[in-house]
PDB file of N, CA and C in Angstrom:
ATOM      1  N   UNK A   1       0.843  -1.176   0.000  1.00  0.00           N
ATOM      2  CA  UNK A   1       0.000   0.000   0.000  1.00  0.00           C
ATOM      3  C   UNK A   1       0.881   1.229   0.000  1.00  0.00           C
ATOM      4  N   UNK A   2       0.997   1.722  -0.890  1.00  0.00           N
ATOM      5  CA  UNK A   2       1.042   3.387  -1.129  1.00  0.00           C
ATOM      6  C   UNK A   2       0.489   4.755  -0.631  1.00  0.00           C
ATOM      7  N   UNK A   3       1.123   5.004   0.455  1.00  0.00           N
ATOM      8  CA  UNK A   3       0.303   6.394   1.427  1.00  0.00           C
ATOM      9  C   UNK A   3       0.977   7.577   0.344  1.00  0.00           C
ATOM     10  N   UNK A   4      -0.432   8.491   0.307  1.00  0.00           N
ATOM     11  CA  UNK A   4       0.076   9.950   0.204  1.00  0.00           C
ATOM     12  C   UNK A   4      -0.260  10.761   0.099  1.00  0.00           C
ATOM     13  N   UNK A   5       0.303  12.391   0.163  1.00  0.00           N
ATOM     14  CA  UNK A   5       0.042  13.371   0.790  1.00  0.00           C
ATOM     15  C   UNK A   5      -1.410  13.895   0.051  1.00  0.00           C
ATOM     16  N   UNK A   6      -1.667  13.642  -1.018  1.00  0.00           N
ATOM     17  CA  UNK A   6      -3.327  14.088  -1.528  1.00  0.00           C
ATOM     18  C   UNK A   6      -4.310  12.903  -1.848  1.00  0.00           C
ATOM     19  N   UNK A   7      -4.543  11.822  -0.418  1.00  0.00           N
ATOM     20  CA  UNK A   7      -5.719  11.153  -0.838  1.00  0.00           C
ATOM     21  C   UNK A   7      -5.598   9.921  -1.685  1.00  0.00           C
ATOM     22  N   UNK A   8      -4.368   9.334  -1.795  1.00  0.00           N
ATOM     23  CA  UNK A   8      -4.378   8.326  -3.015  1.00  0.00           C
ATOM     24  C   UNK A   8      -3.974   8.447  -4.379  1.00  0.00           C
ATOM     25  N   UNK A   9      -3.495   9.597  -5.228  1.00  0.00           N
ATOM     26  CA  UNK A   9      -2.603  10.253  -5.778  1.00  0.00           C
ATOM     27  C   UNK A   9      -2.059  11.653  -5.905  1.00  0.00           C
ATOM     28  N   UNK A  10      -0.898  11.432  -6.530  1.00  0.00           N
ATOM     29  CA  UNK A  10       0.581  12.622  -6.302  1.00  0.00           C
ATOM     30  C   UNK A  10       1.680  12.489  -5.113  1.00  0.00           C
ATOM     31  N   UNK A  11       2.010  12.919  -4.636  1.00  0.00           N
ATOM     32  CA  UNK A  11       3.303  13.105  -4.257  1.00  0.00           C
ATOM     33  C   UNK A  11       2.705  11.796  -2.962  1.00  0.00           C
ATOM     34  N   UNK A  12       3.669  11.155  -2.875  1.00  0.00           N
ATOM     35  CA  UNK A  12       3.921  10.302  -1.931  1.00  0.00           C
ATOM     36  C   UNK A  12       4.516  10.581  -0.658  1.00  0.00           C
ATOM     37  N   UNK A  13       3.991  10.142   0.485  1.00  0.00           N
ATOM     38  CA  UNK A  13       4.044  11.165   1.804  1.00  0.00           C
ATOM     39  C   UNK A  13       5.556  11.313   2.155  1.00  0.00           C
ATOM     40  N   UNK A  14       6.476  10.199   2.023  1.00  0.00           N
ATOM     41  CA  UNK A  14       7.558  10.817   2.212  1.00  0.00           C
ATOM     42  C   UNK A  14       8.256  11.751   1.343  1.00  0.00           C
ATOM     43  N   UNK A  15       8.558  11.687   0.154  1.00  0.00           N
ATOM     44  CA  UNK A  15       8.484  12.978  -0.710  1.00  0.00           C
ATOM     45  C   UNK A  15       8.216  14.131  -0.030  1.00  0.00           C
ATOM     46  N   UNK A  16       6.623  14.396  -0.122  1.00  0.00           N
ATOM     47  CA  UNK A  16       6.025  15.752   0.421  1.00  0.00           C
ATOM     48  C   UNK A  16       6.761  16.404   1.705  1.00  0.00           C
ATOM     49  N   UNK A  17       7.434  15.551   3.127  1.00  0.00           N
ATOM     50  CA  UNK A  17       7.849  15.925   3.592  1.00  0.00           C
ATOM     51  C   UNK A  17       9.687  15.763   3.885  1.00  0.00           C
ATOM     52  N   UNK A  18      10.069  14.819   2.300  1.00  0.00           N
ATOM     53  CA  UNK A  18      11.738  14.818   2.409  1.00  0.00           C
ATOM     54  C   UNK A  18      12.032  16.353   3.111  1.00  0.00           C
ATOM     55  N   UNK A  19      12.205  17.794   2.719  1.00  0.00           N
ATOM     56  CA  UNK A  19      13.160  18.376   3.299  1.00  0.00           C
ATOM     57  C   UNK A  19      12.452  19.137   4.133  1.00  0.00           C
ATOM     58  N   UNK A  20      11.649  18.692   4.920  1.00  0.00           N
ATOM     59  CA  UNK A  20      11.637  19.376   5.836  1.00  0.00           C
ATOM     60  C   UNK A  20      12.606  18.666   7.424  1.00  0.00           C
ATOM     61  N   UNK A  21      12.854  20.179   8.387  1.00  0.00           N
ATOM     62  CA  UNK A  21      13.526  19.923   9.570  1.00  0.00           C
ATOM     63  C   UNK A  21      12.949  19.672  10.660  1.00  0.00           C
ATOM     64  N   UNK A  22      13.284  19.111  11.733  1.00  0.00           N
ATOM     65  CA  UNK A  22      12.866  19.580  12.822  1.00  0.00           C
ATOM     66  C   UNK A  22      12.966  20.968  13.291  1.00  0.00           C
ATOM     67  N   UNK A  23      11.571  21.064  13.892  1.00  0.00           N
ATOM     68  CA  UNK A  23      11.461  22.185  14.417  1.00  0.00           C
ATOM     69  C   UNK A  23      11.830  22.648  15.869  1.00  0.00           C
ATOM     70  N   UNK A  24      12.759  23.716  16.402  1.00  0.00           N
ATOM     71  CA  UNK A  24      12.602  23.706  17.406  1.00  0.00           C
ATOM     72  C   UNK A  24      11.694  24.486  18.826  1.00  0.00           C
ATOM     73  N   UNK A  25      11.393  23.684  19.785  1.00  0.00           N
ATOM     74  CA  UNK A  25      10.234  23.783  20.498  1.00  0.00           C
ATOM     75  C   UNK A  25      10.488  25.594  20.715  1.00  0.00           C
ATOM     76  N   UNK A  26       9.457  26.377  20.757  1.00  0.00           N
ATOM     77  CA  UNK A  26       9.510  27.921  21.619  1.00  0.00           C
ATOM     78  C   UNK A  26       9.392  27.943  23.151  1.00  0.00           C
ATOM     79  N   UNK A  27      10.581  29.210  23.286  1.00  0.00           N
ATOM     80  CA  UNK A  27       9.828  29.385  25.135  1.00  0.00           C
ATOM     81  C   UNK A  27       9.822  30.434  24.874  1.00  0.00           C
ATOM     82  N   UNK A  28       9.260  31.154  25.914  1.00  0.00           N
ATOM     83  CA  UNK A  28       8.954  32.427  26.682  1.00  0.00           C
ATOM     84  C   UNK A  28       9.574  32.663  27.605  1.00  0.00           C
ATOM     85  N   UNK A  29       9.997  34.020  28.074  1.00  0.00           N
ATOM     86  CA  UNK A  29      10.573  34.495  28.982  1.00  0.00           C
ATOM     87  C   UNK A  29       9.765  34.901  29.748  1.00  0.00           C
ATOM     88  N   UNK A  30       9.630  34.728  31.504  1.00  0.00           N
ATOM     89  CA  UNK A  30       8.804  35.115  32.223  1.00  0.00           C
ATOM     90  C   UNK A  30       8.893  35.207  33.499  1.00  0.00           C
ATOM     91  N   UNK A  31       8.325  35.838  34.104  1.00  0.00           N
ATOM     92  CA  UNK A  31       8.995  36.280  35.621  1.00  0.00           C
ATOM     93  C   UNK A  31       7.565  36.146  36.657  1.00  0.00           C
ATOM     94  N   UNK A  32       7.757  35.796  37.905  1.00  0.00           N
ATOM     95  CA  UNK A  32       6.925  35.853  38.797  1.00  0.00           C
ATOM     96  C   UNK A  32       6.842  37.492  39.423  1.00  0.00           C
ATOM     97  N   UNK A  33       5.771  37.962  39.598  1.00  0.00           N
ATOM     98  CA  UNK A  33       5.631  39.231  40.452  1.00  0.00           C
ATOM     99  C   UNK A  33       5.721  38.879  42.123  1.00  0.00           C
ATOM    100  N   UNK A  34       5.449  37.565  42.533  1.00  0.00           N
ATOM    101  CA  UNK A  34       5.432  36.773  43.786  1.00  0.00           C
ATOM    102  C   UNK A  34       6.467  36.896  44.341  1.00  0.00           C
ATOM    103  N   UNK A  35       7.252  36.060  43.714  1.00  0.00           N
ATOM    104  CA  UNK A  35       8.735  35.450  44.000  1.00  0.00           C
ATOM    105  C   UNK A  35       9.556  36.175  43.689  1.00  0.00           C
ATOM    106  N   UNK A  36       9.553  36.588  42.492  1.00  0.00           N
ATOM    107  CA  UNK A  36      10.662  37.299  41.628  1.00  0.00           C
ATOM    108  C   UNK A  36      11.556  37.013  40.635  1.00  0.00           C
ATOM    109  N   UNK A  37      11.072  35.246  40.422  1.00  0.00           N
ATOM    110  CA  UNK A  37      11.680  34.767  39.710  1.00  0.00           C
ATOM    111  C   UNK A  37      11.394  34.988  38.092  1.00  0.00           C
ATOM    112  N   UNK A  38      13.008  34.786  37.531  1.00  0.00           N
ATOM    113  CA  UNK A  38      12.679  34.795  35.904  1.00  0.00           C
ATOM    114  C   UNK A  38      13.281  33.070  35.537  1.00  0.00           C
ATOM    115  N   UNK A  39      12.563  32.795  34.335  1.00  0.00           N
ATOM    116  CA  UNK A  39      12.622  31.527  34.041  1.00  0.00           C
ATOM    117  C   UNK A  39      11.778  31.765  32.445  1.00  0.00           C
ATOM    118  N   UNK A  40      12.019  30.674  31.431  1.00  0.00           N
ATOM    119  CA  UNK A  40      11.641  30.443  30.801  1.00  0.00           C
ATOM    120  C   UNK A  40      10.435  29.150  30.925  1.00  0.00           C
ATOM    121  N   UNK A  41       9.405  29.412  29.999  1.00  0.00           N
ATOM    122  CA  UNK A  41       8.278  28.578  29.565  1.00  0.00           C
ATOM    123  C   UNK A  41       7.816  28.234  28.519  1.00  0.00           C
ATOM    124  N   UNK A  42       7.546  26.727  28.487  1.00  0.00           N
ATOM    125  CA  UNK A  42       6.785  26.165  26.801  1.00  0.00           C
ATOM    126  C   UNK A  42       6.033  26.833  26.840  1.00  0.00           C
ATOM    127  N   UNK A  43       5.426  26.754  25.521  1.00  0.00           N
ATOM    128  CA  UNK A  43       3.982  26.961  25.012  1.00  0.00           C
ATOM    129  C   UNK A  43       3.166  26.389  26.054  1.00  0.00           C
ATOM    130  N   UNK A  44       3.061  24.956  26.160  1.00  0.00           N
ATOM    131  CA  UNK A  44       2.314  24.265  26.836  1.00  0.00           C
ATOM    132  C   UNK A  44       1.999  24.718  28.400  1.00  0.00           C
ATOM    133  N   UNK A  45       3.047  25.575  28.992  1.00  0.00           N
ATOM    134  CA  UNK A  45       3.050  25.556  30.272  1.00  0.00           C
ATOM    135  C   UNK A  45       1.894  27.507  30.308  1.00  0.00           C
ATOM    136  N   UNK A  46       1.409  28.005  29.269  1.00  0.00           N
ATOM    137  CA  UNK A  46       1.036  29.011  28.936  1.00  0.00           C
ATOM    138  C   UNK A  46      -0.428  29.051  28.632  1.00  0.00           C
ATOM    139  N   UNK A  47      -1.392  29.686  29.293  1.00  0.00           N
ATOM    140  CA  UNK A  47      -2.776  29.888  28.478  1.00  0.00           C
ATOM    141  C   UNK A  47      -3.087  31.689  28.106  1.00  0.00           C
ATOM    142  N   UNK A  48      -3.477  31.470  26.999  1.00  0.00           N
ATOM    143  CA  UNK A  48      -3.676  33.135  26.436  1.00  0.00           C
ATOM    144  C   UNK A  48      -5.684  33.196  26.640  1.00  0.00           C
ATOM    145  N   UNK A  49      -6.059  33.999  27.262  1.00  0.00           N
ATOM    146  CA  UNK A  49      -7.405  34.565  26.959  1.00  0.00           C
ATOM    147  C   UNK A  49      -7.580  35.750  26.208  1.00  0.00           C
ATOM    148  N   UNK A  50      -8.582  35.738  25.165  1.00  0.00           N
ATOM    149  CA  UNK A  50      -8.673  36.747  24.862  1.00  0.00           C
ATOM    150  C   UNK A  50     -10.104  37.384  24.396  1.00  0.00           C
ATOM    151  N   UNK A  51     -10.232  38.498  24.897  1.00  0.00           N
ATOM    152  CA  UNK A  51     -11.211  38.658  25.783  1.00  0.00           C
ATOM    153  C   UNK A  51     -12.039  40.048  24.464  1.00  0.00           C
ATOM    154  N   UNK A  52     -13.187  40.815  24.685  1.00  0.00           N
ATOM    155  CA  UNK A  52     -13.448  41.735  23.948  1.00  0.00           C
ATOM    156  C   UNK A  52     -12.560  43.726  24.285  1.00  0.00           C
ATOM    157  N   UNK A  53     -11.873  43.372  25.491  1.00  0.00           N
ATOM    158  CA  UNK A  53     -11.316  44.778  25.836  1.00  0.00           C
ATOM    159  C   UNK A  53      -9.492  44.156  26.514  1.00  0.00           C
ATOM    160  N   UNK A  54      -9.006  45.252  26.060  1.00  0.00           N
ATOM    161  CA  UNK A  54      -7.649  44.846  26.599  1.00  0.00           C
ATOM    162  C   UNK A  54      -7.822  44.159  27.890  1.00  0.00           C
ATOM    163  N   UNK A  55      -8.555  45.180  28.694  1.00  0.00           N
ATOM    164  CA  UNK A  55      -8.645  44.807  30.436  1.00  0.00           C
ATOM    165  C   UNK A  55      -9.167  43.086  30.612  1.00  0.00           C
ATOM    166  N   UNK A  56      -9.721  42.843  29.506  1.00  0.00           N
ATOM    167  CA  UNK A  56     -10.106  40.943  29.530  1.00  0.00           C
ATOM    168  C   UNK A  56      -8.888  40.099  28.311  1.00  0.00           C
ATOM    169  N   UNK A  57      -8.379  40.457  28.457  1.00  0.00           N
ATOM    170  CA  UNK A  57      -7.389  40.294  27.231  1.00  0.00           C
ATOM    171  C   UNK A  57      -6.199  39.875  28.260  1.00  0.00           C
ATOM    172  N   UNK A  58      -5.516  38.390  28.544  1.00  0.00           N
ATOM    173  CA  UNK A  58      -4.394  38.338  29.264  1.00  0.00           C
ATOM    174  C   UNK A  58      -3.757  36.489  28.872  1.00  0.00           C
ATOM    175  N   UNK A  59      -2.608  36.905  29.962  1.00  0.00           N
ATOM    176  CA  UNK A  59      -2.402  35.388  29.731  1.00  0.00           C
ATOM    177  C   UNK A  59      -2.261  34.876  31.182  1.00  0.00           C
ATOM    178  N   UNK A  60      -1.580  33.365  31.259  1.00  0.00           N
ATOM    179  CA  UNK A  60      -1.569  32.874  32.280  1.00  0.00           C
ATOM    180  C   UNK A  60      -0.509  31.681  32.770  1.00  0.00           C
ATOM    181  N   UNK A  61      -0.046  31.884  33.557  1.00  0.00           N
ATOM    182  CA  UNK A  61       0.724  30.641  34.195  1.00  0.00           C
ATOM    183  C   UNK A  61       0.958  30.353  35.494  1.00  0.00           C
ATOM    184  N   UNK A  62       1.674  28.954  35.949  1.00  0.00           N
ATOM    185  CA  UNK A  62       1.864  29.136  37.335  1.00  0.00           C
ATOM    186  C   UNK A  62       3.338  29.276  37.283  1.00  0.00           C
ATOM    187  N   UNK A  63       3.639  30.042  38.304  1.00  0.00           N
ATOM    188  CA  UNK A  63       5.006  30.465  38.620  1.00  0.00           C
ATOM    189  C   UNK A  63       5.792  28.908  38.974  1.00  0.00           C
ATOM    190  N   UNK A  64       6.922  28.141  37.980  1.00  0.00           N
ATOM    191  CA  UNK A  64       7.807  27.051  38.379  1.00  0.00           C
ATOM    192  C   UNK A  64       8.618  27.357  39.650  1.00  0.00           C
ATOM    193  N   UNK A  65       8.878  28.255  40.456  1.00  0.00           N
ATOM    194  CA  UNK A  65       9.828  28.408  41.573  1.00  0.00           C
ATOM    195  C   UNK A  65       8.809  28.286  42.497  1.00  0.00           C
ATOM    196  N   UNK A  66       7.699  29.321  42.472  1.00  0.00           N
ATOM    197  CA  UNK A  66       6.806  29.438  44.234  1.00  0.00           C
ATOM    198  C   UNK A  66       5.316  28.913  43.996  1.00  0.00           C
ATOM    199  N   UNK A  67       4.851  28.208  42.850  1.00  0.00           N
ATOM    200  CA  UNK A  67       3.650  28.170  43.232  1.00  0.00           C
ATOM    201  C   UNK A  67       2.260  28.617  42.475  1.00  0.00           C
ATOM    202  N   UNK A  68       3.029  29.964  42.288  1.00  0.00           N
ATOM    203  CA  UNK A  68       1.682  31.253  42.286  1.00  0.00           C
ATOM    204  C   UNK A  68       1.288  31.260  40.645  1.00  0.00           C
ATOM    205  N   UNK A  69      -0.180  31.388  40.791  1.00  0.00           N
ATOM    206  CA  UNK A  69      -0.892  31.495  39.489  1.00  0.00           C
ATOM    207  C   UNK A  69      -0.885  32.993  39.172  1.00  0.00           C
ATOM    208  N   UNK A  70      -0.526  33.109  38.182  1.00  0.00           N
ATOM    209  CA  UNK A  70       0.420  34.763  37.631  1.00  0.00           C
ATOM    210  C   UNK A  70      -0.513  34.598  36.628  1.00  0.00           C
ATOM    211  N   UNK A  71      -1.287  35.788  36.126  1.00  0.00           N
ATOM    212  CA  UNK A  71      -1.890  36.784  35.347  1.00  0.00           C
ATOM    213  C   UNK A  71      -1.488  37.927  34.846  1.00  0.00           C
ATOM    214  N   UNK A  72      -1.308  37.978  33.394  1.00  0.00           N
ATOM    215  CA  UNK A  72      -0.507  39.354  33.144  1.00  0.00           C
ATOM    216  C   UNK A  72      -1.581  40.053  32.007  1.00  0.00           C
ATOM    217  N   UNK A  73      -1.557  41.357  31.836  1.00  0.00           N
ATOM    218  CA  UNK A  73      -2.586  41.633  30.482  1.00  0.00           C
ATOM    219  C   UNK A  73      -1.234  41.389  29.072  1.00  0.00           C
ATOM    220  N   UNK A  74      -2.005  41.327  28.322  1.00  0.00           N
ATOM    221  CA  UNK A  74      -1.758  40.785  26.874  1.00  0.00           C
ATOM    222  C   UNK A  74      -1.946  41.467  26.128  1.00  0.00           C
ATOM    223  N   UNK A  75      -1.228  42.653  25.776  1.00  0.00           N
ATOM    224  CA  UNK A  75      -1.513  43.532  23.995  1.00  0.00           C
ATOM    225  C   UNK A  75      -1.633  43.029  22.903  1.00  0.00           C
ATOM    226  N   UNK A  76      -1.784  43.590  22.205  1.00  0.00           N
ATOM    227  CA  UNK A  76      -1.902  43.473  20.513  1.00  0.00           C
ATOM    228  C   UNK A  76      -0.275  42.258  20.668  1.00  0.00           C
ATOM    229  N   UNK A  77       0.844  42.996  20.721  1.00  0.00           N
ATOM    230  CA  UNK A  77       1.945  42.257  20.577  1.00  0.00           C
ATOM    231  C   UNK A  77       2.465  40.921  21.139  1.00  0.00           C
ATOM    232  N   UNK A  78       1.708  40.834  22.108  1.00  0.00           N
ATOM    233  CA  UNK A  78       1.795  39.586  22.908  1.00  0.00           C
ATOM    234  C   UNK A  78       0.721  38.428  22.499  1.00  0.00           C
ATOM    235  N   UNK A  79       0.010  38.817  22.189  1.00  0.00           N
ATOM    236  CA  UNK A  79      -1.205  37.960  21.715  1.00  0.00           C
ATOM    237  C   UNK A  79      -0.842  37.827  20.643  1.00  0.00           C
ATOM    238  N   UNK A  80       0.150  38.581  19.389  1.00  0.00           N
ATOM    239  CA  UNK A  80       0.718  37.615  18.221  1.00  0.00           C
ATOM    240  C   UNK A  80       1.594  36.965  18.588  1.00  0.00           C
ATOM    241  N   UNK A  81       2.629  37.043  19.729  1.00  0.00           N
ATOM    242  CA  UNK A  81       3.543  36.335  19.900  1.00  0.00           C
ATOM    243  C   UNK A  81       3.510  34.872  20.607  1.00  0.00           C
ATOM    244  N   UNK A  82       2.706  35.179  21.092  1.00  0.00           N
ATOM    245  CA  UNK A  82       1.916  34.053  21.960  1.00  0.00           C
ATOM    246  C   UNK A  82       1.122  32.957  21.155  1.00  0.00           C
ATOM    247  N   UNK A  83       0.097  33.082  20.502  1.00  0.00           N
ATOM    248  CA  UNK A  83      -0.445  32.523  18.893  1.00  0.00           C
ATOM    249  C   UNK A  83       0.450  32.082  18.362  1.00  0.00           C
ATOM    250  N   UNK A  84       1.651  32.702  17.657  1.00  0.00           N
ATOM    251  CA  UNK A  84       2.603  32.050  16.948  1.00  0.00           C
ATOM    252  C   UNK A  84       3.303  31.152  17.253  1.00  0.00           C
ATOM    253  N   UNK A  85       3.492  31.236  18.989  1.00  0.00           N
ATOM    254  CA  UNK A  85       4.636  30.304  19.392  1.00  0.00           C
ATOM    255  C   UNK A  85       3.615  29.064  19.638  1.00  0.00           C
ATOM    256  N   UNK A  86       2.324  28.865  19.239  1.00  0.00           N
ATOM    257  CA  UNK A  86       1.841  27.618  19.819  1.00  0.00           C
ATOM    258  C   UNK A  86       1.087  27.697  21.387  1.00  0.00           C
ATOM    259  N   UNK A  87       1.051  29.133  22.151  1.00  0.00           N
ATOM    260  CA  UNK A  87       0.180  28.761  23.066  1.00  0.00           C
ATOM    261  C   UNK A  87      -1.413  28.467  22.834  1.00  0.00           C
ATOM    262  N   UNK A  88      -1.493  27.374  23.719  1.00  0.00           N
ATOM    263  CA  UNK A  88      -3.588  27.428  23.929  1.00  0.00           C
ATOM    264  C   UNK A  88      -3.969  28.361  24.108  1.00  0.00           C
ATOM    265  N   UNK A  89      -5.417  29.125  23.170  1.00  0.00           N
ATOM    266  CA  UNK A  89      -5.928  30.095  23.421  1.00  0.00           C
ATOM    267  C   UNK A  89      -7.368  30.038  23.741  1.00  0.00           C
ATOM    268  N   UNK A  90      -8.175  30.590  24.543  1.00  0.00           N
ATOM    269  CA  UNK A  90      -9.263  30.507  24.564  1.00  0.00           C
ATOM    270  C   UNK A  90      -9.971  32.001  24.654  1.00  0.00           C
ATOM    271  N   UNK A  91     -11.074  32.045  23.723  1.00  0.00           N
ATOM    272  CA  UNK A  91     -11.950  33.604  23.452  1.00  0.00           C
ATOM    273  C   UNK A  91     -12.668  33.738  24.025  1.00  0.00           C
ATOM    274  N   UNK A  92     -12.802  34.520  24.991  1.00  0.00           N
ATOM    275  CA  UNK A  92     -14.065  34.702  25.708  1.00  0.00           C
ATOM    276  C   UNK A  92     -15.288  35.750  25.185  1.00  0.00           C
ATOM    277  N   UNK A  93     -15.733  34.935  25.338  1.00  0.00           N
ATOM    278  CA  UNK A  93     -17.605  35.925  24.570  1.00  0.00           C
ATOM    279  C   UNK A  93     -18.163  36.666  25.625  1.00  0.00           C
ATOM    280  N   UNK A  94     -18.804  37.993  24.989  1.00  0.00           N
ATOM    281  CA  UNK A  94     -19.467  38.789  26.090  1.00  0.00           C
ATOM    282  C   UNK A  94     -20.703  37.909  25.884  1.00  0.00           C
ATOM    283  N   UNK A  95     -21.775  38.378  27.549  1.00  0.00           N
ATOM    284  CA  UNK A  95     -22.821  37.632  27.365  1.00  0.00           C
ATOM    285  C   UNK A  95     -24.154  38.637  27.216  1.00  0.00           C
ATOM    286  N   UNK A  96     -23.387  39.735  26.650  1.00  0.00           N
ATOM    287  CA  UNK A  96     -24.738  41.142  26.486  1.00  0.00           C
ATOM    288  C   UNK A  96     -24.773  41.380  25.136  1.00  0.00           C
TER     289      UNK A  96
END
C-alpha cells in the first residue's frame, strides 16, 4: 500500500515531507511578580485569553519556583507572539 500526501494520488508522503527539519520547540521568557523569579516557559506551560477589551485580554501561568498562578494583560503584541509560538488560546464571549 502506497500512502500519500493528496488522498491516493501525487506526491507520496515521504516525498512531500523529504526536506523538511525539525522544528525547534519555543519558550517564553517570564517572571513571577510573587517570588521574583525569571525563568523560561513552553507553550504548553502558557494559556492566552482573549477577551473583547484589553482589560479581559491576558495570559496565564503558574510560577515554576513558588507556586503562584500569575496573570498578566496581553496587547496586541503579545497575543501575536503568543499565537505564533503555539500557546492554547481561549476567546471569551461577552454575554450582552
Amino acid at each position: 500500500m502506497s500512502e500519500s500526501a493528496s488522498g491516493g494520488r501525487g506526491v507520496p508522503v515521504a516525498s512531500a515531507f523529504a526536506g523538511m527539519r525539525s522544528v525547534t520547540p519555543v519558550v517564553f521568557k517570564a517572571g513571577c511578580p510573587d517570588c521574583r523569579g525569571r525563568f523560561e516557559l513552553a507553550a504548553s506551560a502558557l494559556r492566552l485569553a482573549i477577551g473583547a477589551s484589553s482589560r479581559t485580554t491576558f495570559y496565564s501561568f503558574t510560577c515554576p519556583e513558588c507556586g503562584a498562578a500569575v496573570r498578566k494583560p496581553a496587547g496586541e503584541r503579545i497575543v501575536e507572539l503568543l499565537t505564533g509560538g503555539g500557546v492554547r488560546t481561549l476567546r471569551l464571549h461577552s454575554t450582552v
